[in-house]
PDB file of N, CA and C in Angstrom:
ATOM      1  N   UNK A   1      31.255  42.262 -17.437  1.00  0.00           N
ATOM      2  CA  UNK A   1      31.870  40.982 -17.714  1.00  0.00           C
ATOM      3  C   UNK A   1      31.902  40.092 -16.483  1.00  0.00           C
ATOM      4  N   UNK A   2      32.404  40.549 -15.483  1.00  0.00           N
ATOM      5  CA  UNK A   2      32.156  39.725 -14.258  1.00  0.00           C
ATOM      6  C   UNK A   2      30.829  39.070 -13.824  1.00  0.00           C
ATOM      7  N   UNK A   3      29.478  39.602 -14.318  1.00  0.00           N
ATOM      8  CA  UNK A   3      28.517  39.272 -13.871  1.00  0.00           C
ATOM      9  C   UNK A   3      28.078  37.593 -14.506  1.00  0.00           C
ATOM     10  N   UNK A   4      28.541  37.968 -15.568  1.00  0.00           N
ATOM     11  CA  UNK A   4      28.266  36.718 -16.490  1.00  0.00           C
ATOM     12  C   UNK A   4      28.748  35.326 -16.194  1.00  0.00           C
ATOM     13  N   UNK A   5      29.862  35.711 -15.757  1.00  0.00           N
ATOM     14  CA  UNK A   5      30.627  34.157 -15.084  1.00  0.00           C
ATOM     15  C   UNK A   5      29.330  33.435 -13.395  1.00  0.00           C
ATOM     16  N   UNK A   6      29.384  35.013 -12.849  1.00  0.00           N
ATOM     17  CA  UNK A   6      29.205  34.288 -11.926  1.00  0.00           C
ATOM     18  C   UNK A   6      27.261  33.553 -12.351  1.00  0.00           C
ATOM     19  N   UNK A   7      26.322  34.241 -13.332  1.00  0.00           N
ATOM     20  CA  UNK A   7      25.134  33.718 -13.582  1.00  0.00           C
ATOM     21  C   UNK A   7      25.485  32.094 -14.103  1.00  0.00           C
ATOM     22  N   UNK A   8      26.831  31.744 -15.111  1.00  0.00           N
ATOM     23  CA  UNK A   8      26.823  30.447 -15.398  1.00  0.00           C
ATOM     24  C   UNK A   8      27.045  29.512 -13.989  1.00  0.00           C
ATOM     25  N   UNK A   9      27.850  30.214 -13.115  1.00  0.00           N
ATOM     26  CA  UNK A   9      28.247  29.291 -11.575  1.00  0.00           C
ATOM     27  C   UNK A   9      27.072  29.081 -10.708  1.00  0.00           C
ATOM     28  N   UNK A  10      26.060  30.120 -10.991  1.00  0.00           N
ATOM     29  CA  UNK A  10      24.586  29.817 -10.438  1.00  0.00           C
ATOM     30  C   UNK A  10      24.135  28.447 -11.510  1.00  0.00           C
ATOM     31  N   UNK A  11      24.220  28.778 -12.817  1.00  0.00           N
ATOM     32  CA  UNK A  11      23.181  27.965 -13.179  1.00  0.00           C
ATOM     33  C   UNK A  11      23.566  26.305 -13.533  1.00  0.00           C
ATOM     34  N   UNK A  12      25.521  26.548 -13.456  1.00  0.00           N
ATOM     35  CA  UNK A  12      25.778  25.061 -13.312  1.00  0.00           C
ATOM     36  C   UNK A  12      25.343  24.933 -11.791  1.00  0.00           C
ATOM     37  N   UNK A  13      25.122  24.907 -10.705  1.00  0.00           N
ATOM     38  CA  UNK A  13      24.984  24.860  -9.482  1.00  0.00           C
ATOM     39  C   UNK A  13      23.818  23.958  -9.925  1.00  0.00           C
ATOM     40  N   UNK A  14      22.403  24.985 -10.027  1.00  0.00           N
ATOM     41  CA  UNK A  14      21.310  24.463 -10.126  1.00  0.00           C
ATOM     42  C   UNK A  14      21.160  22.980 -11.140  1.00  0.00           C
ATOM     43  N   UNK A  15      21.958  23.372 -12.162  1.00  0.00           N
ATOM     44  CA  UNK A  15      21.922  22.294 -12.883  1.00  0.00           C
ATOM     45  C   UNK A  15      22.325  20.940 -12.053  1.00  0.00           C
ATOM     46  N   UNK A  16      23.146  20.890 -11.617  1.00  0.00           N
ATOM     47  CA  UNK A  16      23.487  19.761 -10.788  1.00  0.00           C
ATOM     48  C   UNK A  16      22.649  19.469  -9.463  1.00  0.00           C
ATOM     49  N   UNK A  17      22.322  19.977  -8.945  1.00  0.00           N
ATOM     50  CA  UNK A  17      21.299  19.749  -8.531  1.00  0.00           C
ATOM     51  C   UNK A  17      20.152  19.129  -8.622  1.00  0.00           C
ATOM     52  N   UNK A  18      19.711  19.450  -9.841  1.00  0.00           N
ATOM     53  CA  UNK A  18      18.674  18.981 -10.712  1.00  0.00           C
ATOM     54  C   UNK A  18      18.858  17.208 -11.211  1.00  0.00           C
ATOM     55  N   UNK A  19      20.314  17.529 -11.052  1.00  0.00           N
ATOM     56  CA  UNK A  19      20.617  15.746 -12.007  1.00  0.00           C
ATOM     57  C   UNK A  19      20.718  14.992 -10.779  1.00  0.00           C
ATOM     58  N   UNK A  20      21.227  15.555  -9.663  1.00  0.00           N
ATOM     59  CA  UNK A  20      21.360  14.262  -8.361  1.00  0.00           C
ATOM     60  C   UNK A  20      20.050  14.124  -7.770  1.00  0.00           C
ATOM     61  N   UNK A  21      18.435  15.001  -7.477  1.00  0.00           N
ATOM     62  CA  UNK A  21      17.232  14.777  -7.462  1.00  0.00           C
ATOM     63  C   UNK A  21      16.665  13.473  -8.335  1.00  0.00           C
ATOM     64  N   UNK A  22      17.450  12.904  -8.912  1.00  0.00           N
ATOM     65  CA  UNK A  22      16.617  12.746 -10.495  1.00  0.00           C
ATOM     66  C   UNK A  22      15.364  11.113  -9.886  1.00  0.00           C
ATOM     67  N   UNK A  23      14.833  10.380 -10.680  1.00  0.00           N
ATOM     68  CA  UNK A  23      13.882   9.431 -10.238  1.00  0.00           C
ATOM     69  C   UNK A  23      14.291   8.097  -9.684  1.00  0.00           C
ATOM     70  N   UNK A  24      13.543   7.105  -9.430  1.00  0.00           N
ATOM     71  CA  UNK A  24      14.065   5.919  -8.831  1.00  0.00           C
ATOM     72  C   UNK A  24      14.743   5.024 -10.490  1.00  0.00           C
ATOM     73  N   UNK A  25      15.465   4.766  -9.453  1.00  0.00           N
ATOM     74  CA  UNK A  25      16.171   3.691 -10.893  1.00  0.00           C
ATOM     75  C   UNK A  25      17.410   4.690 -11.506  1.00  0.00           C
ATOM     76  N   UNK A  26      17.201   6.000 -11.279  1.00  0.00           N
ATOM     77  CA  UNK A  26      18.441   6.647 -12.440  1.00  0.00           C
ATOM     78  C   UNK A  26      19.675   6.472 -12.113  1.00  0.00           C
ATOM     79  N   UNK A  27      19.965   5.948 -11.144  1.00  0.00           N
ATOM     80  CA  UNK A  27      21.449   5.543 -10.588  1.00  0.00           C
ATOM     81  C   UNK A  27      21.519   5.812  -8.933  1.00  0.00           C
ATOM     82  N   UNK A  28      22.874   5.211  -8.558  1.00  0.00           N
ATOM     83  CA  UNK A  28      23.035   5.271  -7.185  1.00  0.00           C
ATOM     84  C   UNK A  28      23.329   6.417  -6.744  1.00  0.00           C
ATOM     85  N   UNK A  29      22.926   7.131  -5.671  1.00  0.00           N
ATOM     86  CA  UNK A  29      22.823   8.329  -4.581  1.00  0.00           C
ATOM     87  C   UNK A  29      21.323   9.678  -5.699  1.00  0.00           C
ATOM     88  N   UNK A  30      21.079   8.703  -6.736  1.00  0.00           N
ATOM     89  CA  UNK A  30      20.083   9.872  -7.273  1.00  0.00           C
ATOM     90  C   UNK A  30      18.384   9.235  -6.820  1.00  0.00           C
ATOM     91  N   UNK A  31      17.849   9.948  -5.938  1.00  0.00           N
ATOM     92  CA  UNK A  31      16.339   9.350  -6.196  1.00  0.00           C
ATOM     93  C   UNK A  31      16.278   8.674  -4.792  1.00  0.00           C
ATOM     94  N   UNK A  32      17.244   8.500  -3.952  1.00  0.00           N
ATOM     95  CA  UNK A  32      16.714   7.300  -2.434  1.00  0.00           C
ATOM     96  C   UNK A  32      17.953   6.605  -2.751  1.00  0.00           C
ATOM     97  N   UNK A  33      19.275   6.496  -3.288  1.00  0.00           N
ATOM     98  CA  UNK A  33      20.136   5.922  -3.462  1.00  0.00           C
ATOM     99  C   UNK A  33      20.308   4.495  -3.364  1.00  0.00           C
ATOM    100  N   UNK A  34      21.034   3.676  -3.325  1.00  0.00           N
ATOM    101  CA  UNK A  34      21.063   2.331  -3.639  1.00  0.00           C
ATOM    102  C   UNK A  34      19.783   1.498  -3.946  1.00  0.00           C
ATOM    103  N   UNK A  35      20.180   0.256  -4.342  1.00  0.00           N
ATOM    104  CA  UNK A  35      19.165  -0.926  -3.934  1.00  0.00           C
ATOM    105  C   UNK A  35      19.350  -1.777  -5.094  1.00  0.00           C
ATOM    106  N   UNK A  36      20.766  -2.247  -4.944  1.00  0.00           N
ATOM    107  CA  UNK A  36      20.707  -3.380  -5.595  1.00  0.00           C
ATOM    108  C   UNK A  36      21.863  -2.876  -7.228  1.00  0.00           C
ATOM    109  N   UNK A  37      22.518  -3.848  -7.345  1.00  0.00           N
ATOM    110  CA  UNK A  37      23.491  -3.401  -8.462  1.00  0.00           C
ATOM    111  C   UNK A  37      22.832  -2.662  -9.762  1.00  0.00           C
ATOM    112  N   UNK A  38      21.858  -3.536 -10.121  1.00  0.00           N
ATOM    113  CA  UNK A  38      20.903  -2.989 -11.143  1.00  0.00           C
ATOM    114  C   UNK A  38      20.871  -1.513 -11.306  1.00  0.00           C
ATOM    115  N   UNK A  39      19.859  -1.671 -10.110  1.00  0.00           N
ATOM    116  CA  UNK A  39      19.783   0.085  -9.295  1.00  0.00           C
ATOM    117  C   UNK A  39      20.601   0.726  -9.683  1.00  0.00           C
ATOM    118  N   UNK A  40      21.537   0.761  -9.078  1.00  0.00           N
ATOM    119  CA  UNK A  40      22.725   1.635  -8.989  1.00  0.00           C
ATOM    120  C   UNK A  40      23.424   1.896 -10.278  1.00  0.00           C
ATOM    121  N   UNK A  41      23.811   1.414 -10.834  1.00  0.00           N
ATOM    122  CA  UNK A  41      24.063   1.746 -12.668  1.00  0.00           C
ATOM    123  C   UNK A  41      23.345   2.603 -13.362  1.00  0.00           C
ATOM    124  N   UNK A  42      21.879   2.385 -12.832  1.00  0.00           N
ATOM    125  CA  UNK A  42      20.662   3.384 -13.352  1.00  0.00           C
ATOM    126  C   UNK A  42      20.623   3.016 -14.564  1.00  0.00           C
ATOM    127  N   UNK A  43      20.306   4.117 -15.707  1.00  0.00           N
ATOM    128  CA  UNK A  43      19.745   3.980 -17.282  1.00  0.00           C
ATOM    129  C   UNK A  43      18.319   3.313 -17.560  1.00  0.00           C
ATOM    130  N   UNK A  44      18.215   2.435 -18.523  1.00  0.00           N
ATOM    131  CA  UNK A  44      17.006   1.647 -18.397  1.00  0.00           C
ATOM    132  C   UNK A  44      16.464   0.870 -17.719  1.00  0.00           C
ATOM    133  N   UNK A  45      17.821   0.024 -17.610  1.00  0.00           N
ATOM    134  CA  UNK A  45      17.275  -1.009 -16.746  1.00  0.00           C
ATOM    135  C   UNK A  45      17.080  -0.817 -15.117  1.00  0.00           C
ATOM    136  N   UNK A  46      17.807   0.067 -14.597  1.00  0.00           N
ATOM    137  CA  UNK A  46      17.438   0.820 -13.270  1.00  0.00           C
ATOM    138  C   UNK A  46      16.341   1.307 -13.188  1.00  0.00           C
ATOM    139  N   UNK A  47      15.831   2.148 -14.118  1.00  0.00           N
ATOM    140  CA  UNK A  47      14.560   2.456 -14.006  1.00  0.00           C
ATOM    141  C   UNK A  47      13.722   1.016 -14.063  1.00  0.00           C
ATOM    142  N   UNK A  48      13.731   0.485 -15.072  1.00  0.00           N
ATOM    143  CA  UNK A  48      13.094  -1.037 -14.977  1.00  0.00           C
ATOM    144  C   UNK A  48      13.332  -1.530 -14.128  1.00  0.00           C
ATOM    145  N   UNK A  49      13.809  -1.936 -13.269  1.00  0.00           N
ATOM    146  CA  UNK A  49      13.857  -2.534 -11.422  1.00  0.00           C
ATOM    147  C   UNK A  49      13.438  -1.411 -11.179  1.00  0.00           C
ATOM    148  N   UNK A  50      13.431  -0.544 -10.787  1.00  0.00           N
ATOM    149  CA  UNK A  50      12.184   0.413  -9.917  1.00  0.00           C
ATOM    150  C   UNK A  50      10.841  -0.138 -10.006  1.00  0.00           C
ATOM    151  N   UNK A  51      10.395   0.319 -11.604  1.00  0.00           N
ATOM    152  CA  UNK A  51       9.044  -0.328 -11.745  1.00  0.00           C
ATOM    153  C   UNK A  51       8.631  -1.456 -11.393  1.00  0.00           C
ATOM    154  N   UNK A  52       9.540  -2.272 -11.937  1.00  0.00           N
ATOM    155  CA  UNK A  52       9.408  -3.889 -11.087  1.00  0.00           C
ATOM    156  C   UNK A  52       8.928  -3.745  -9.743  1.00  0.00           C
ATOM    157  N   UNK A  53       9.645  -3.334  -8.669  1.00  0.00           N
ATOM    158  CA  UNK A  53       9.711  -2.944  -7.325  1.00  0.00           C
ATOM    159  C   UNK A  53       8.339  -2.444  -7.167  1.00  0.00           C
ATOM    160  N   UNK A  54       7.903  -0.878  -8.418  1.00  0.00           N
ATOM    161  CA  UNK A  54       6.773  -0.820  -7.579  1.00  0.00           C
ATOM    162  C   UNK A  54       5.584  -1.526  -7.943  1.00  0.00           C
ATOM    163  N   UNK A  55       5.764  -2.313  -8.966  1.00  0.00           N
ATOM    164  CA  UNK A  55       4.373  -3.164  -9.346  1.00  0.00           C
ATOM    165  C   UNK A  55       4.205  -4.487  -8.266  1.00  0.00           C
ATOM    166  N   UNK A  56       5.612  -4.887  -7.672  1.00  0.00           N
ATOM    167  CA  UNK A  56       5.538  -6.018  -6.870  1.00  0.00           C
ATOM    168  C   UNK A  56       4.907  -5.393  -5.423  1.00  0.00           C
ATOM    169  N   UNK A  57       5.459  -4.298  -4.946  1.00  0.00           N
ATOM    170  CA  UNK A  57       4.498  -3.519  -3.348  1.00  0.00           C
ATOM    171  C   UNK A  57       2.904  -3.204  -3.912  1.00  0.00           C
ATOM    172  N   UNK A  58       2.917  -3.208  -5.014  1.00  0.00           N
ATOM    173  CA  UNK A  58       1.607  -2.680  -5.603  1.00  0.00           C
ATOM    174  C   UNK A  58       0.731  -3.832  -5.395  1.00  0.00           C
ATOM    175  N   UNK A  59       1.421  -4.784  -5.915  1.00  0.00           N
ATOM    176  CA  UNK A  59       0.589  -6.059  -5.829  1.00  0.00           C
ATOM    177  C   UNK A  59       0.485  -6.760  -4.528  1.00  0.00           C
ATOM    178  N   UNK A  60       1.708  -6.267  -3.686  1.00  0.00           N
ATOM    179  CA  UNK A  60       1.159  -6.963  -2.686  1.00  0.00           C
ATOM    180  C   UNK A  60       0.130  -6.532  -1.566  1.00  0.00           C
ATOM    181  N   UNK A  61       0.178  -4.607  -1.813  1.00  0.00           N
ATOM    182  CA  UNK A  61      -0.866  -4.076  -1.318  1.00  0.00           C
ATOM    183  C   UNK A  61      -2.158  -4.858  -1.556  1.00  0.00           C
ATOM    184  N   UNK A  62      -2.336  -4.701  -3.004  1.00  0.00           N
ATOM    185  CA  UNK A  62      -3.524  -5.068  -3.550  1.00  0.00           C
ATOM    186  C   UNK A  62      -4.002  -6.469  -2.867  1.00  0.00           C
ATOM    187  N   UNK A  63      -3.245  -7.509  -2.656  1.00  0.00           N
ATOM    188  CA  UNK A  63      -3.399  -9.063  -2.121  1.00  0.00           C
ATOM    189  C   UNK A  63      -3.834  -8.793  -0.591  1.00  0.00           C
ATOM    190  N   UNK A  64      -2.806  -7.960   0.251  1.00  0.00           N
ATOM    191  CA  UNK A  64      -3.745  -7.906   1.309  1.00  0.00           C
ATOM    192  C   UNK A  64      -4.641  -7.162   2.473  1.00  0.00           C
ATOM    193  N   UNK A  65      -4.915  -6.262   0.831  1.00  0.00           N
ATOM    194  CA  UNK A  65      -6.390  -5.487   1.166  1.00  0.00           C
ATOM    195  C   UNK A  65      -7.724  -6.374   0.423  1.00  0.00           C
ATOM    196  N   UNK A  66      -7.386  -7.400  -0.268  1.00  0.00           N
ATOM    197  CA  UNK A  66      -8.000  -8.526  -0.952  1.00  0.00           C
ATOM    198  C   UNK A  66      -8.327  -9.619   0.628  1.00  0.00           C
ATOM    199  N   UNK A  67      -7.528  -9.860   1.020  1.00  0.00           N
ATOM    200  CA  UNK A  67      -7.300 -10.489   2.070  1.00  0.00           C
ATOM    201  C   UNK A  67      -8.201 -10.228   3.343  1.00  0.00           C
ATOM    202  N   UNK A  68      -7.806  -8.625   3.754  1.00  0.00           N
ATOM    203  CA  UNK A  68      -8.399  -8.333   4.862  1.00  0.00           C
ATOM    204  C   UNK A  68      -9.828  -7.502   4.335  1.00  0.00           C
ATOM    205  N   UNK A  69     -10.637  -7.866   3.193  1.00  0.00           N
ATOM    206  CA  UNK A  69     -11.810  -7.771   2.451  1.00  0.00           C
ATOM    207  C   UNK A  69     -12.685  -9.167   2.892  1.00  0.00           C
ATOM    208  N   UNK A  70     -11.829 -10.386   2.622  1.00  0.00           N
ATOM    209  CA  UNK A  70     -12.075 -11.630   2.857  1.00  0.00           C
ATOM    210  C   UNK A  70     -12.291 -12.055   4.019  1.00  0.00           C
ATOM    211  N   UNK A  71     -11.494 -11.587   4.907  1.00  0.00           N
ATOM    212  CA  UNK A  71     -11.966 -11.766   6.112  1.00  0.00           C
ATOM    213  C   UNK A  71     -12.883 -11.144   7.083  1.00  0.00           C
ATOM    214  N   UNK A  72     -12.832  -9.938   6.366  1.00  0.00           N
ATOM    215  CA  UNK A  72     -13.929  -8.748   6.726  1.00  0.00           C
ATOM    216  C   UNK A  72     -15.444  -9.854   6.095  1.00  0.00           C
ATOM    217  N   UNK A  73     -15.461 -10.412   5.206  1.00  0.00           N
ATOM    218  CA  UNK A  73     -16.899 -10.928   4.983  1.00  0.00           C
ATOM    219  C   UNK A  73     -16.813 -11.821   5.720  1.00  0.00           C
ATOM    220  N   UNK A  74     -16.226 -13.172   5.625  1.00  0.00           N
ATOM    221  CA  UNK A  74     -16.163 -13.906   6.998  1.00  0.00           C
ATOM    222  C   UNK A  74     -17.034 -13.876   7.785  1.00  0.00           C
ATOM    223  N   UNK A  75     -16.099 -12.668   8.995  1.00  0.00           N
ATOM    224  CA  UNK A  75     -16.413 -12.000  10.242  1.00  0.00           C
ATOM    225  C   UNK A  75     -18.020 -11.722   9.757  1.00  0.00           C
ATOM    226  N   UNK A  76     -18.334 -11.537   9.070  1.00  0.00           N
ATOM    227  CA  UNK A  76     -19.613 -10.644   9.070  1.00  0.00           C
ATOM    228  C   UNK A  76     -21.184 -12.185   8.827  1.00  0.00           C
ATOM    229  N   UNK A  77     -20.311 -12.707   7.999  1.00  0.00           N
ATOM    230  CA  UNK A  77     -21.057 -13.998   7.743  1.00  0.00           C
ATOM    231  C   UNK A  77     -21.241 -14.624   9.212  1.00  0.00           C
ATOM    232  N   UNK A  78     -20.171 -14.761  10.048  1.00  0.00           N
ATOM    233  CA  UNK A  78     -20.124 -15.464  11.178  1.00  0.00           C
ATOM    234  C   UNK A  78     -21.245 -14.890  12.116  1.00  0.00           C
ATOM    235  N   UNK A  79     -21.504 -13.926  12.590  1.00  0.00           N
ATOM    236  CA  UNK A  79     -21.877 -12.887  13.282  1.00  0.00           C
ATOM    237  C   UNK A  79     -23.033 -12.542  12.806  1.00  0.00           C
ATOM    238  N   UNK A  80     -23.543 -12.770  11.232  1.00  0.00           N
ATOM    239  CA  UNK A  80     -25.102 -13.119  10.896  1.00  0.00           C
ATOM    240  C   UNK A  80     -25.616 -14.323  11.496  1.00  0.00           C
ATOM    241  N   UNK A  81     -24.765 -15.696  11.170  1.00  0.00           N
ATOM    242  CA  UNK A  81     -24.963 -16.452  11.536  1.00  0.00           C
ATOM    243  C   UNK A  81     -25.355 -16.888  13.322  1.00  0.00           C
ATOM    244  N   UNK A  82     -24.424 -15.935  14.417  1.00  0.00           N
ATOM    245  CA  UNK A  82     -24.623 -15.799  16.019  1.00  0.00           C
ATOM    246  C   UNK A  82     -25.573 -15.314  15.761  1.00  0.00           C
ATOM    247  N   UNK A  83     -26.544 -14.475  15.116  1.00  0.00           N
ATOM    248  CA  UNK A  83     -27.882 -13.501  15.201  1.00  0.00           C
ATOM    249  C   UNK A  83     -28.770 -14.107  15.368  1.00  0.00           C
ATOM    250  N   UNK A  84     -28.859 -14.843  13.769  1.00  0.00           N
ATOM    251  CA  UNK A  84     -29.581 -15.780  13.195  1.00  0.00           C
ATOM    252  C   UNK A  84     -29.849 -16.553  14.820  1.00  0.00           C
ATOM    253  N   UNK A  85     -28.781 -17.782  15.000  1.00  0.00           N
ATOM    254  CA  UNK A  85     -28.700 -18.625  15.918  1.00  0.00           C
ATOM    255  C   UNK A  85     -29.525 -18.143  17.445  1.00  0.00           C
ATOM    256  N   UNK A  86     -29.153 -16.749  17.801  1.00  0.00           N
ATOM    257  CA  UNK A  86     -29.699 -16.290  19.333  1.00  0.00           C
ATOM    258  C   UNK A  86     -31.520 -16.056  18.997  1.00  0.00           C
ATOM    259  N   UNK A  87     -31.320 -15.267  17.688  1.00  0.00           N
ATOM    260  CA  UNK A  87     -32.532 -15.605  18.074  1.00  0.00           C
ATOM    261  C   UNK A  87     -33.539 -16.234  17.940  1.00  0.00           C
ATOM    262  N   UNK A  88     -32.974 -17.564  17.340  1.00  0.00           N
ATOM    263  CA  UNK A  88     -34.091 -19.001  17.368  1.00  0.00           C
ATOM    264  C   UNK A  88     -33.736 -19.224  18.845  1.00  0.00           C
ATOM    265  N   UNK A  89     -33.064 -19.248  19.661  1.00  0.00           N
ATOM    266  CA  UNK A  89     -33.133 -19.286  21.020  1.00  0.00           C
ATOM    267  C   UNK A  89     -33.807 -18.446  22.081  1.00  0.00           C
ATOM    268  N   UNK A  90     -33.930 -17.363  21.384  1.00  0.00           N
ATOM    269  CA  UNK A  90     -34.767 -16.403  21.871  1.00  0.00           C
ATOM    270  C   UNK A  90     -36.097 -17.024  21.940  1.00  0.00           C
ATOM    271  N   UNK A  91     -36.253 -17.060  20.842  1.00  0.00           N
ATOM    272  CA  UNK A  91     -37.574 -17.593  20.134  1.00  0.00           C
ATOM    273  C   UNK A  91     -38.235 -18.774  21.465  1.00  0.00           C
ATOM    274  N   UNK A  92     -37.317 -19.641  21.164  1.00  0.00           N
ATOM    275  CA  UNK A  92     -37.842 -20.968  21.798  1.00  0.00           C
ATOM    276  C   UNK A  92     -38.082 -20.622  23.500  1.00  0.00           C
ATOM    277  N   UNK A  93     -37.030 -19.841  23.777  1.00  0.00           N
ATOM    278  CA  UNK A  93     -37.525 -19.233  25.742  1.00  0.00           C
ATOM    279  C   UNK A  93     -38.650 -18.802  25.670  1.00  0.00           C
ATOM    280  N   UNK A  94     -39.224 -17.651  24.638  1.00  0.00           N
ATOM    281  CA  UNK A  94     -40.507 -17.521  24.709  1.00  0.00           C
ATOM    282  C   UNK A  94     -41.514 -18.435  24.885  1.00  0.00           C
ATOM    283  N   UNK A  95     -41.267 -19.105  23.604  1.00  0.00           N
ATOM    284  CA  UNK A  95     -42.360 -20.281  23.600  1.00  0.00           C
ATOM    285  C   UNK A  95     -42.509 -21.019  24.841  1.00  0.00           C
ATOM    286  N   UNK A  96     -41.614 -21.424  25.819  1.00  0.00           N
ATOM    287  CA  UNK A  96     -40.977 -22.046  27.175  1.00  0.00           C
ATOM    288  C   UNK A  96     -41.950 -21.108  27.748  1.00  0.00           C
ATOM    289  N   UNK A  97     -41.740 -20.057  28.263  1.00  0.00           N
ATOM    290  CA  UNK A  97     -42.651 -18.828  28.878  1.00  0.00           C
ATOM    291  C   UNK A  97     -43.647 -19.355  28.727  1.00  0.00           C
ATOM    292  N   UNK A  98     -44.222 -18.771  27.484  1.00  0.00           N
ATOM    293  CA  UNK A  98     -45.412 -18.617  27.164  1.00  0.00           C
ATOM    294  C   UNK A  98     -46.066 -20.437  27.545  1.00  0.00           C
ATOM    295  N   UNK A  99     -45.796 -21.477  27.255  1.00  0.00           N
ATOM    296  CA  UNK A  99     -46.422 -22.338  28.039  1.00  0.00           C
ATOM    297  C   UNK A  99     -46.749 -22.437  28.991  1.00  0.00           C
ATOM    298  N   UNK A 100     -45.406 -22.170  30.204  1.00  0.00           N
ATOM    299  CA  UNK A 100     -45.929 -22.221  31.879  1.00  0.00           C
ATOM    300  C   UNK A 100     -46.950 -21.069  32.129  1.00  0.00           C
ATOM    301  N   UNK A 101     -46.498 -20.627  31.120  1.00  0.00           N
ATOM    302  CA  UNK A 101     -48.513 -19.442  31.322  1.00  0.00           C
ATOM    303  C   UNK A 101     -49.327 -20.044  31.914  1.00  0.00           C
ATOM    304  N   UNK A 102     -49.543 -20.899  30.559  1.00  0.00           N
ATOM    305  CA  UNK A 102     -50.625 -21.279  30.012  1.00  0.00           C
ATOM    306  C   UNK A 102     -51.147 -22.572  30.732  1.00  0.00           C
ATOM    307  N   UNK A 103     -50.194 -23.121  31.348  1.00  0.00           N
ATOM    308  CA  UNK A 103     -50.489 -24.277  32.317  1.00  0.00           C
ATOM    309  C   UNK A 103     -50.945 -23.890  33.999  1.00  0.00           C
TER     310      UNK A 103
END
């Protein structure tokens, strides 16, 4: 008989445990605790501000790896363009050369 009490004091233990782990949004001190009244109440709409939250970092990841994509072509356009440019200058010293050769 004694054993039995103490397996339920294990398994309310664990049980509680289990409920203060729980996800973002399920209420305050469960999941990363606070952030915002919403938050903290938890239920649906806590969880719904989470998601909110992570679709808005989501998106802003997304904007500026969009961003530093954009400027990555840029840079690259620019730097065809110095190529391009040196070596029609190249070009033309030769031609320069190659005259006083020839004179």
């Amino acid at each position: 008989m004694q054993r039995l009490p103490c397996i339920i004091t294990r398994n309310m233990a664990f049980l509680s445990k289990a409920r203060m782990s729980g996800e973002p949004g399920s209420g305050a001190g469960k999941g990363g605790g606070g952030g915002g009244s919403i938050r903290e109440a938890g239920g649906a709409f806590g969880k719904m501000e989470a998601a909110r939250e992570d679709q808005f970092f989501y998106n802003q990841q997304k904007q500026q790896l969009k961003n530093l994509r954009d400027g990555l072509h840029d840079e690259i356009s620019f730097h065809e363009e110095q190529i391009k440019r040196h070596q029609e200058a190249i070009s033309r010293h030769k031609n320069r050369i190659s005259d006083m050769e020839h004179k």
